[in-house]
N, C-alpha and C. Protein backbone atom coordinates (compact mmCIF):
# COMPACT_ATOMS: atom_id res chain seq x y z
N UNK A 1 33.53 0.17 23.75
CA UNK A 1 33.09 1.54 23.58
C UNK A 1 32.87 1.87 22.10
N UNK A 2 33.76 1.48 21.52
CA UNK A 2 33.66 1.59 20.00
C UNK A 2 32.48 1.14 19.20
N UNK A 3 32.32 -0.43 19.74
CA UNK A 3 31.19 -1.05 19.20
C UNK A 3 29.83 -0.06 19.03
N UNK A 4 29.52 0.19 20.99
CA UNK A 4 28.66 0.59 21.29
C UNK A 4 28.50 2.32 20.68
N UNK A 5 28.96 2.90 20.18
CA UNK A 5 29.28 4.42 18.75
C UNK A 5 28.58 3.91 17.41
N UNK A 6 29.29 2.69 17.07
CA UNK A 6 28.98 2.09 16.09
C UNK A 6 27.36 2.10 15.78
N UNK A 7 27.10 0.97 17.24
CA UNK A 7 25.55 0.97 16.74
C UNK A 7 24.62 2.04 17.24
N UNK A 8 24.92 3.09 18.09
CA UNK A 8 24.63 4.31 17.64
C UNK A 8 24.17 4.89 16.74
N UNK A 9 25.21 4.65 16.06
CA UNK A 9 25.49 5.50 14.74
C UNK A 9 24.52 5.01 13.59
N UNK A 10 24.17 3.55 14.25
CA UNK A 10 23.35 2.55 12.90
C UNK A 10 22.25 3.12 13.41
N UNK A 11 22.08 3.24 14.81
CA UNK A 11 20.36 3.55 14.97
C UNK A 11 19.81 5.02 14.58
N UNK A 12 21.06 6.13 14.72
CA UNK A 12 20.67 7.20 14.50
C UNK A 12 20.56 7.11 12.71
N UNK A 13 20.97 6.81 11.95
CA UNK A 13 21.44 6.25 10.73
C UNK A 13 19.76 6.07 10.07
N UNK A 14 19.58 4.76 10.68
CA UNK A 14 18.26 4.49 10.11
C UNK A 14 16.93 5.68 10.75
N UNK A 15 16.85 5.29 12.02
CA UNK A 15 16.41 7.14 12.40
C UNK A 15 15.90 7.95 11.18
N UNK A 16 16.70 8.77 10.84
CA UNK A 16 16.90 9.45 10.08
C UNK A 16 16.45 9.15 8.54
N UNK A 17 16.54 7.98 7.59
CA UNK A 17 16.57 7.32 6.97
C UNK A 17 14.80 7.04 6.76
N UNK A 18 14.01 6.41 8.33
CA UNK A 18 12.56 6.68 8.52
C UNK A 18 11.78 7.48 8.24
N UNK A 19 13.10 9.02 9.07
CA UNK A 19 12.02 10.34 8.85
C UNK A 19 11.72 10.07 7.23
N UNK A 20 12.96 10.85 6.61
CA UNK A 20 12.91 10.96 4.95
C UNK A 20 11.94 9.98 4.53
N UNK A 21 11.98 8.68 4.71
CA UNK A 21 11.75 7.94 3.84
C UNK A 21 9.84 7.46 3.80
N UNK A 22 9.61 8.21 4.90
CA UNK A 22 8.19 7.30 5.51
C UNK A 22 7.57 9.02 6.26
N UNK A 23 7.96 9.56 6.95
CA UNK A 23 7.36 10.47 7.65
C UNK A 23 7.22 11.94 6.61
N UNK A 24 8.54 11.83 6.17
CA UNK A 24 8.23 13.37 5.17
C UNK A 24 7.81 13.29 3.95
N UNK A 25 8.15 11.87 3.27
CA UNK A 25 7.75 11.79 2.03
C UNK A 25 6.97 10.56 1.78
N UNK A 26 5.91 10.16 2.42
CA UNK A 26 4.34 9.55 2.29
C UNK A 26 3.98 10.28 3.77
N UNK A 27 3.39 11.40 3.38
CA UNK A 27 2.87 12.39 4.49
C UNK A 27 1.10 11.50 4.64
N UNK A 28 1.02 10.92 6.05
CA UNK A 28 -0.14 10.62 5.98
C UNK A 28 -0.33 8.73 5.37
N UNK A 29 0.43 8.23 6.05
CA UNK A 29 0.47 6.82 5.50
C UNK A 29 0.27 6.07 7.15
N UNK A 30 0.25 7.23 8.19
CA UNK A 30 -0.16 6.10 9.00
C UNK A 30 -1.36 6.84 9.85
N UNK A 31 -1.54 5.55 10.84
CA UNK A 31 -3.15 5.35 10.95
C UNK A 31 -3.60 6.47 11.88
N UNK A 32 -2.49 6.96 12.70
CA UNK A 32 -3.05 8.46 13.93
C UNK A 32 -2.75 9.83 12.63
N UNK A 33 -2.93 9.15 11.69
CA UNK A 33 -2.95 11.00 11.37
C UNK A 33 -3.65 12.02 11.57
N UNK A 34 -4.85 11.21 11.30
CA UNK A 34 -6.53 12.20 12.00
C UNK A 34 -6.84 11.32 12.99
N UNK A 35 -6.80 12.59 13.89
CA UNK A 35 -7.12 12.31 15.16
C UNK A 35 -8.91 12.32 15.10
N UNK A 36 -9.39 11.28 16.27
CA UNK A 36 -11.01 11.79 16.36
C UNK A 36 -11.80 11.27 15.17
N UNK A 37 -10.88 10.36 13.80
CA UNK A 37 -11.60 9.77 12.90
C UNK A 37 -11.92 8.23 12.69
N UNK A 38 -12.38 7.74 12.67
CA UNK A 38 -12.56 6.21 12.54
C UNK A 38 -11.71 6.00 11.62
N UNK A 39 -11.07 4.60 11.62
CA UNK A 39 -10.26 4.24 10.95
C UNK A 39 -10.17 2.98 10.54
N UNK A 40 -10.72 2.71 9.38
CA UNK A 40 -10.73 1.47 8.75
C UNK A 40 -9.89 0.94 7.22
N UNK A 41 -10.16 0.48 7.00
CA UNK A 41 -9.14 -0.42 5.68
C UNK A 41 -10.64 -0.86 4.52
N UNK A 42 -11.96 -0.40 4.99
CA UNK A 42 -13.03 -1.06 3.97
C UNK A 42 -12.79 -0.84 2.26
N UNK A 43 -11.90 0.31 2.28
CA UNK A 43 -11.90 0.69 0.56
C UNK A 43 -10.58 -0.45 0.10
N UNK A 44 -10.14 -0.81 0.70
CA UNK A 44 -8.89 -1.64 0.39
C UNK A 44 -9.53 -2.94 0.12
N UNK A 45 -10.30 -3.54 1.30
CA UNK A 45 -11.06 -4.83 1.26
C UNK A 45 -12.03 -4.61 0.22
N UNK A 46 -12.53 -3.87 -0.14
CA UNK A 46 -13.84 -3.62 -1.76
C UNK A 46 -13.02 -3.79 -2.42
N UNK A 47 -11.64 -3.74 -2.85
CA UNK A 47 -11.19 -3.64 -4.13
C UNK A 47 -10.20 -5.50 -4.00
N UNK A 48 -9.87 -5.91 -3.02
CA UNK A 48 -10.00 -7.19 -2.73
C UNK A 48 -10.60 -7.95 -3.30
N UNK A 49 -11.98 -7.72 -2.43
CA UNK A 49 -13.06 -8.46 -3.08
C UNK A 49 -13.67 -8.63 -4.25
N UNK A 50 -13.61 -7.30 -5.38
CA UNK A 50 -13.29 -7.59 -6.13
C UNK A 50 -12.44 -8.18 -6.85
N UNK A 51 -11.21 -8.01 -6.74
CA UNK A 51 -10.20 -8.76 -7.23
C UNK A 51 -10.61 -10.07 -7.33
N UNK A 52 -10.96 -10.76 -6.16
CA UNK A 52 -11.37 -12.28 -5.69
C UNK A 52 -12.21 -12.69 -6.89
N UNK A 53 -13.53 -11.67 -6.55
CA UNK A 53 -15.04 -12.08 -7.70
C UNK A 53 -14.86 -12.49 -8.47
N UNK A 54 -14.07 -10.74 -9.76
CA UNK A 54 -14.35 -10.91 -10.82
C UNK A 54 -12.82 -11.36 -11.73
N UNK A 55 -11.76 -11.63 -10.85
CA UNK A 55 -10.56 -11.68 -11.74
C UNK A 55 -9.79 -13.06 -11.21
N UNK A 56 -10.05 -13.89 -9.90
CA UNK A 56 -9.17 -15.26 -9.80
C UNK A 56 -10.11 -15.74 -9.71
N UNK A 57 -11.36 -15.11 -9.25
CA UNK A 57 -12.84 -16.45 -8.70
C UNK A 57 -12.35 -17.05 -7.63
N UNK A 58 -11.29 -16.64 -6.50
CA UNK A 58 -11.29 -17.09 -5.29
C UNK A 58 -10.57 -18.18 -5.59
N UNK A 59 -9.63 -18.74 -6.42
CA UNK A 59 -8.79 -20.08 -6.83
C UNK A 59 -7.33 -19.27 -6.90
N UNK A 60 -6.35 -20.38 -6.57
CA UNK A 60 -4.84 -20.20 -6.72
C UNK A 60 -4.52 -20.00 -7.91
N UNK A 61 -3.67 -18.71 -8.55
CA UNK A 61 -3.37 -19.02 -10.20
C UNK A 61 -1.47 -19.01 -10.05
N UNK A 62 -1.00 -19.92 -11.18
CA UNK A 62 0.63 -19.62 -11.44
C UNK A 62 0.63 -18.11 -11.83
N UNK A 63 1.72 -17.85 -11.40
CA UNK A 63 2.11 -16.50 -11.40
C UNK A 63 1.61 -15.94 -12.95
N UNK A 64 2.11 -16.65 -13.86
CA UNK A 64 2.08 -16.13 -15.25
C UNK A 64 0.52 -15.46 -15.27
N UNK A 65 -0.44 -16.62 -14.98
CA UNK A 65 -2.08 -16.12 -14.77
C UNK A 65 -2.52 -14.95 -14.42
N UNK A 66 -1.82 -15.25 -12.97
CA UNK A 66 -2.42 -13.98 -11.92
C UNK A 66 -1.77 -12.70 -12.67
N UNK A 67 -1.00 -12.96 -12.88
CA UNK A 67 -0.20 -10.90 -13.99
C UNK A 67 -1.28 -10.60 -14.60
N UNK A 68 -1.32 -11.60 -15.94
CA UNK A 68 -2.18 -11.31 -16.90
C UNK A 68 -3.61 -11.20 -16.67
N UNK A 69 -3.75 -11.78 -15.30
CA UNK A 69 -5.60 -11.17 -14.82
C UNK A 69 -5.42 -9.90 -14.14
N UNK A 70 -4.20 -9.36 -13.66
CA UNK A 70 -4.31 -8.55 -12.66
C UNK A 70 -4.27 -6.93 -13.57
N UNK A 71 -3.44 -7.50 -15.16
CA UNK A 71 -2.83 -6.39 -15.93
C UNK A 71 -4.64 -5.93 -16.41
N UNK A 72 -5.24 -7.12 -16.67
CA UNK A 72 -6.77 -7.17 -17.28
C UNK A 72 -7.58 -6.14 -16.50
N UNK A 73 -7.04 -6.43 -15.23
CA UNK A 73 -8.05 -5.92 -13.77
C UNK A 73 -7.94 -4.13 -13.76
N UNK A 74 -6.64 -4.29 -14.19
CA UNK A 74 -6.35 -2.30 -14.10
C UNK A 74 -6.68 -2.16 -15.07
N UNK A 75 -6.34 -2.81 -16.63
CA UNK A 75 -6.80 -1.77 -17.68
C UNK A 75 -8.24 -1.68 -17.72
N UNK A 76 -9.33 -2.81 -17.10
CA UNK A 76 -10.64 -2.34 -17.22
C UNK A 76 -11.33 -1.15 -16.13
N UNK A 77 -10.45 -1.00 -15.41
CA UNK A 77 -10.86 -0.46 -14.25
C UNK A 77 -10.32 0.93 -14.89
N UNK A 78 -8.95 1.80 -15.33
CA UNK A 78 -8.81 2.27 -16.19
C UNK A 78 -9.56 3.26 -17.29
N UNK A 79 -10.31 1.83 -18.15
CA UNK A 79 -11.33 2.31 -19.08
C UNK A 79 -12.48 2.73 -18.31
N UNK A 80 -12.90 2.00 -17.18
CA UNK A 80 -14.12 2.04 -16.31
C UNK A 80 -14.65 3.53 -15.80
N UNK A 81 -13.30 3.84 -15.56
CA UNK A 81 -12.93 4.66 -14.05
C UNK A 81 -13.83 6.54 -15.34
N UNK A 82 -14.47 6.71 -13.87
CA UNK A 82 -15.22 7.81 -13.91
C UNK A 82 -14.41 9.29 -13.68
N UNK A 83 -14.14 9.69 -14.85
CA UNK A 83 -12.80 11.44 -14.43
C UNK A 83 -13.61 12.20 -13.74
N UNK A 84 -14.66 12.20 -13.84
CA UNK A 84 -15.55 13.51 -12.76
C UNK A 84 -15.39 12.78 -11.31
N UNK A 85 -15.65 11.82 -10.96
CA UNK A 85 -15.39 11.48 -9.81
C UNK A 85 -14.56 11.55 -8.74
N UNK A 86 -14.41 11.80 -7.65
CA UNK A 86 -13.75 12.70 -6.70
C UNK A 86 -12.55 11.23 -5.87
N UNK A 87 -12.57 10.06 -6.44
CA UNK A 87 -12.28 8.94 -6.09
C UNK A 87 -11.11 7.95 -6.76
């Protein structure tokens, strides 16, 4: 009987733990939020694919590499990046 309180207590525990952590505070992180809208991942895969193009060329790098292309990748994107743009 005890046990079975216990893990209760773990499920209500984490429960709870979900709401906070995922439902109230990243409002909109999952995929039924809008109802009636198509729902895809394409802006995620464009910035992928870039990644691929213009910063590993589609090859394996040691970790040390991949940082220092990836640190390259934000600060040009950074300098790039358009402030009027709604994006």
């Amino acid at each position: 009987m005890e046990n079975e309180q216990q893990t209760n207590q773990s499920i209500l525990e984490f429960l709870n733990y979900f709401d906070n952590e995922w439902l109230k505070s990243n409002d909109g992180w999952y995929e039924g939020l809008q109802l009636y809208t198509p729902s895809t991942n394409n802006a995620l895969e464009a910035i992928n694919k870039t990644i691929k193009a213009d910063g590993t060329f589609r090859g394996r790098l040691v970790l040390s590499r991949f940082l220092t292309i990836a640190s390259n990748i934000v600060n040009n994107w950074s300098i790039e990046r358009d402030t009027s743009s709604i994006n």
